[in-house]
N, C-alpha and C. Protein backbone atom coordinates (compact mmCIF):
# COMPACT_ATOMS: atom_id res chain seq x y z
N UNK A 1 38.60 -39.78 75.00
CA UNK A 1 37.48 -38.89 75.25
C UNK A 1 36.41 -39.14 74.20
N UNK A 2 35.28 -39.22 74.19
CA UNK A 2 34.20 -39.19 73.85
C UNK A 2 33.38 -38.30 73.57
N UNK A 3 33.16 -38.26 72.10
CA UNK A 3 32.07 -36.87 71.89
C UNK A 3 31.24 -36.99 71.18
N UNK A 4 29.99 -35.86 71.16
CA UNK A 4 28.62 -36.17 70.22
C UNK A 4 28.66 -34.93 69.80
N UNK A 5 27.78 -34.96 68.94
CA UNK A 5 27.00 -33.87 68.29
C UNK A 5 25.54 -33.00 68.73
N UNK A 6 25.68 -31.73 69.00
CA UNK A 6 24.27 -31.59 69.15
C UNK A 6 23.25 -31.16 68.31
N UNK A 7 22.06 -31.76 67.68
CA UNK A 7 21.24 -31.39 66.67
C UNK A 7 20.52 -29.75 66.76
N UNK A 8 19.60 -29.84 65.96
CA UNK A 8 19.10 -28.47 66.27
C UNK A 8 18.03 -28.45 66.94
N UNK A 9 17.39 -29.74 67.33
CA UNK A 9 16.29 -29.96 68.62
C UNK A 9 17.08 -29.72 69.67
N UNK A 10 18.37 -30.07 69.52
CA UNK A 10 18.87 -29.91 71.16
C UNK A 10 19.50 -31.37 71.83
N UNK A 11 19.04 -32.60 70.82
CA UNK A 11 19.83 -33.56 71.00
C UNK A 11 20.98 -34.27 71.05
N UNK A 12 21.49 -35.23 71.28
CA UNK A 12 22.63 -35.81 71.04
C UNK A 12 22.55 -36.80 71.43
N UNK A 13 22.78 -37.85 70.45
CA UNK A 13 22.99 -39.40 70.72
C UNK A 13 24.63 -40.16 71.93
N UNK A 14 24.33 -40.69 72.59
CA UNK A 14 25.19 -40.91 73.82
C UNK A 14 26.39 -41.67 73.19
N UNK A 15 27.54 -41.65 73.01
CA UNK A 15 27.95 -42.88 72.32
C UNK A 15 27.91 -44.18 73.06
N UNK A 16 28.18 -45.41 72.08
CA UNK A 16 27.80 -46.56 72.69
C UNK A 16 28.77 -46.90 73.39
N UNK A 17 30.09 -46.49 73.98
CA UNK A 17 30.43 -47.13 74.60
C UNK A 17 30.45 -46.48 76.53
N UNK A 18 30.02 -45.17 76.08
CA UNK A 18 29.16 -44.33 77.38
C UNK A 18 28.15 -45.20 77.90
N UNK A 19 27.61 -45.43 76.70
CA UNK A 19 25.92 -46.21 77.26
C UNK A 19 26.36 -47.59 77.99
N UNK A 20 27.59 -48.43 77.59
CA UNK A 20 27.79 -49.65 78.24
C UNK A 20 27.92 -49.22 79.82
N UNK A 21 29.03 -48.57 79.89
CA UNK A 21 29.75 -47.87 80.81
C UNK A 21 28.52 -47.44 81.96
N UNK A 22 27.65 -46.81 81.37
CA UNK A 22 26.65 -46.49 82.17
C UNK A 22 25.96 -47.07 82.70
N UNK A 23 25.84 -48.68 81.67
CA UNK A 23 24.56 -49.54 81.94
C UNK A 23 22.95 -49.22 81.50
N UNK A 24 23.25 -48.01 80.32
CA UNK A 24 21.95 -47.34 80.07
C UNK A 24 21.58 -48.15 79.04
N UNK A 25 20.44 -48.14 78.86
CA UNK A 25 19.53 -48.31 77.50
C UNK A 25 18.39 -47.40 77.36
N UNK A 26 17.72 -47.85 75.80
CA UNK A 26 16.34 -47.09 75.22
C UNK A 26 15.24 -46.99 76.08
N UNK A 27 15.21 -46.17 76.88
CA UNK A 27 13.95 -45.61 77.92
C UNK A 27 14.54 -45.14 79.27
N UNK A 28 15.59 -45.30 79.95
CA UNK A 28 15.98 -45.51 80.76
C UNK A 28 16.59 -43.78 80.57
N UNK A 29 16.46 -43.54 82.11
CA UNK A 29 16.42 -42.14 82.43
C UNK A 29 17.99 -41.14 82.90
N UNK A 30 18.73 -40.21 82.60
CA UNK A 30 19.72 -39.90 83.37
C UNK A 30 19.88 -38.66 84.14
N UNK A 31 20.44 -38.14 84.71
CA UNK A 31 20.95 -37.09 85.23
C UNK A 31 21.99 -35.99 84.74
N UNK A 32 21.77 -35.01 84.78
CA UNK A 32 22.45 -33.95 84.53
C UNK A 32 23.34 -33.25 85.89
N UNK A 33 24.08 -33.07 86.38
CA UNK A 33 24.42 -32.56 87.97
C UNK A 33 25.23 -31.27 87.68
N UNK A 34 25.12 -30.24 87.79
CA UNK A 34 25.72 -29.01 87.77
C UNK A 34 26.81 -29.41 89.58
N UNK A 35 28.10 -29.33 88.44
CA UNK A 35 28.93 -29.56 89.45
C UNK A 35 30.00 -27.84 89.79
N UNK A 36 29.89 -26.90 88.82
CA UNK A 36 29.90 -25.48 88.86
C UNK A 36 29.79 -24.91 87.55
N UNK A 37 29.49 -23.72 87.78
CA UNK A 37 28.89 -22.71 86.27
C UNK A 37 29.40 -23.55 85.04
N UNK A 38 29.07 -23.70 83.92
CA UNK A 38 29.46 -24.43 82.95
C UNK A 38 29.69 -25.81 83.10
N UNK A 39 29.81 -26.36 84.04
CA UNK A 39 30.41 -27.71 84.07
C UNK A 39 29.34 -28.90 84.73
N UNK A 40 29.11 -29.67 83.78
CA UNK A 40 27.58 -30.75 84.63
C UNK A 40 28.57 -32.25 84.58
N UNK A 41 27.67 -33.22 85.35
CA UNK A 41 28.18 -34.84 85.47
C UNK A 41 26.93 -35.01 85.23
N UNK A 42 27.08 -36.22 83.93
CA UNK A 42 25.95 -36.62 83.66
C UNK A 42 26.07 -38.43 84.05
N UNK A 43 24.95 -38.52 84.55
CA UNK A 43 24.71 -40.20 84.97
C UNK A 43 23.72 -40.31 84.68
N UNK A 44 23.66 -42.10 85.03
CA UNK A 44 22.59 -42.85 84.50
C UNK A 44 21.51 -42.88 86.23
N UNK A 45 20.10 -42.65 85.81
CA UNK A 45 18.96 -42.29 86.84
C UNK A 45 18.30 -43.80 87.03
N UNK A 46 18.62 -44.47 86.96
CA UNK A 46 18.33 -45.93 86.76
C UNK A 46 18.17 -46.82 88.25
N UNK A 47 18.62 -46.35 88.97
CA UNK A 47 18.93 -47.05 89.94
C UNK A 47 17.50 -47.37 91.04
N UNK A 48 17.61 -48.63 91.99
CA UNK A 48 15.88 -49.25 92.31
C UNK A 48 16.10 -48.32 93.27
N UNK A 49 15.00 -48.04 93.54
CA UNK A 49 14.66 -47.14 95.14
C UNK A 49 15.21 -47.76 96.48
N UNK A 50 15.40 -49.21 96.06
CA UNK A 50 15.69 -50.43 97.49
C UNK A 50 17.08 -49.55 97.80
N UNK A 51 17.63 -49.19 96.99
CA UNK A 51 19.32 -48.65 96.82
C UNK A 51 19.27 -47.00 97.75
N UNK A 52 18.32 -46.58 98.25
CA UNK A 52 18.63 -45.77 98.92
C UNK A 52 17.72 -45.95 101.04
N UNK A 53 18.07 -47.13 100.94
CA UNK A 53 17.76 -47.54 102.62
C UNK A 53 18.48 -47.50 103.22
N UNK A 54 18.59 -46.64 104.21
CA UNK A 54 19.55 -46.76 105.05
C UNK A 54 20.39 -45.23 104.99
N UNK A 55 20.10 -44.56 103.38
CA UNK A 55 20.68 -43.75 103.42
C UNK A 55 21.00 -42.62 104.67
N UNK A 56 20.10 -42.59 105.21
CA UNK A 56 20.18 -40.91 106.69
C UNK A 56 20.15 -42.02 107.86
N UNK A 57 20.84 -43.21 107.95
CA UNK A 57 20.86 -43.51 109.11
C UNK A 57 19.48 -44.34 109.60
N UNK A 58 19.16 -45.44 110.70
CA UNK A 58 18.15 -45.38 111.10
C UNK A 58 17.22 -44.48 111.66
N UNK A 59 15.85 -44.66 111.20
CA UNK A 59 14.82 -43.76 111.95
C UNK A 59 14.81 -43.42 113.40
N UNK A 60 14.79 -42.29 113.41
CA UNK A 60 14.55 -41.72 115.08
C UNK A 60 13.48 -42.10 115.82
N UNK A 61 12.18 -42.31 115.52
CA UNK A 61 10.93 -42.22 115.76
C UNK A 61 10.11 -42.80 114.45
N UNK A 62 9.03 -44.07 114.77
CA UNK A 62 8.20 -44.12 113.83
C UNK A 62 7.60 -42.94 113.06
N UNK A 63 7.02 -42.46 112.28
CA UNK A 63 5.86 -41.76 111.21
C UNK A 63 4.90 -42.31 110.98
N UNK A 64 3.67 -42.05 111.10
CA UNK A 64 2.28 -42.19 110.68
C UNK A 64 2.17 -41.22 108.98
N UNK A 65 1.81 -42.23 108.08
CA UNK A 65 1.28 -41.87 106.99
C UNK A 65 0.89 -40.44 107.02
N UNK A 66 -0.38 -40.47 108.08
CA UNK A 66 -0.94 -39.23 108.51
C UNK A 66 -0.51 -37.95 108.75
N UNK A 67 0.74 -38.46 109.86
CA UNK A 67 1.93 -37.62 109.70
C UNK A 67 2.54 -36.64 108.51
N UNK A 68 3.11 -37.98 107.92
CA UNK A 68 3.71 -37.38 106.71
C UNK A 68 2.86 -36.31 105.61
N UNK A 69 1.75 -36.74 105.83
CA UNK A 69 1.00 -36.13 104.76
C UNK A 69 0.80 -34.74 105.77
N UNK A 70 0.67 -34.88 106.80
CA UNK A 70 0.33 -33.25 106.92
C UNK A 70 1.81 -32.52 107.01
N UNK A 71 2.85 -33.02 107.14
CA UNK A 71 3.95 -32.40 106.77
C UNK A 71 4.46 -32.14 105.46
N UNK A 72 3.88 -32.70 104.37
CA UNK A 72 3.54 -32.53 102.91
C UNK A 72 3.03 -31.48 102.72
N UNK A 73 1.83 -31.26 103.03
CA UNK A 73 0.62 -30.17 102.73
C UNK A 73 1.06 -29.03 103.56
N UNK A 74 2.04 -29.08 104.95
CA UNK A 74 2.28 -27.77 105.29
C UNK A 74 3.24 -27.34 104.54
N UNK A 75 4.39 -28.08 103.75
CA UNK A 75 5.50 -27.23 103.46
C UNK A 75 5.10 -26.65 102.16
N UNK A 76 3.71 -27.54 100.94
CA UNK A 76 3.40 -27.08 99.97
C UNK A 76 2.34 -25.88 100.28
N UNK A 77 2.28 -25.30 101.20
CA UNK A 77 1.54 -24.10 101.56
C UNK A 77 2.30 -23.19 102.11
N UNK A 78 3.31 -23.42 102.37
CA UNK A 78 4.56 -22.53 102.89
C UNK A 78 4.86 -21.78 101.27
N UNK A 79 4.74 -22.75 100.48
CA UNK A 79 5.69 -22.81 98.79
C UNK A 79 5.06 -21.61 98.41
N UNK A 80 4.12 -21.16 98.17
CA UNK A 80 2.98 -20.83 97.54
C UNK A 80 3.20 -19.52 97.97
């Protein structure tokens, strides 16, 4: 098991052999996942966007840009 310290900013350095494991380095972004009250999974946020095609299946129906954007602007006026 693996452990850090947390400073009084609130930090903690990852240990290095997490960071291999992860594939992380200096800039590179991760995740926190609340998996229930007290308890998170933390990963590495790294991954290319190409990596989520396909995810929901093929498209039902083309989208127009146009589209999308007014389905943007209605749900951020719903928000509000």
């Amino acid at each position: 098991m693996q452990t850090a310290q947390l400073t009084s900013k609130g930090q903690i350095t990852i240990p290095a052999s997490v960071r291999r494991a992860l594939q992380v380095a200096e800039g590179d972004r991760v995740e926190f996942v609340q998996i229930e009250p007290g308890r998170f999974e933390f990963m590495a946020a790294t991954r290319d966007v190409r990596e989520l095609k396909g995810m929901f299946g093929p498209a039902k129906a083309p989208v127009s840009i146009e589209t999308m954007n007014a389905a943007i602007a209605a749900r951020a006026a719903q928000a509000k």
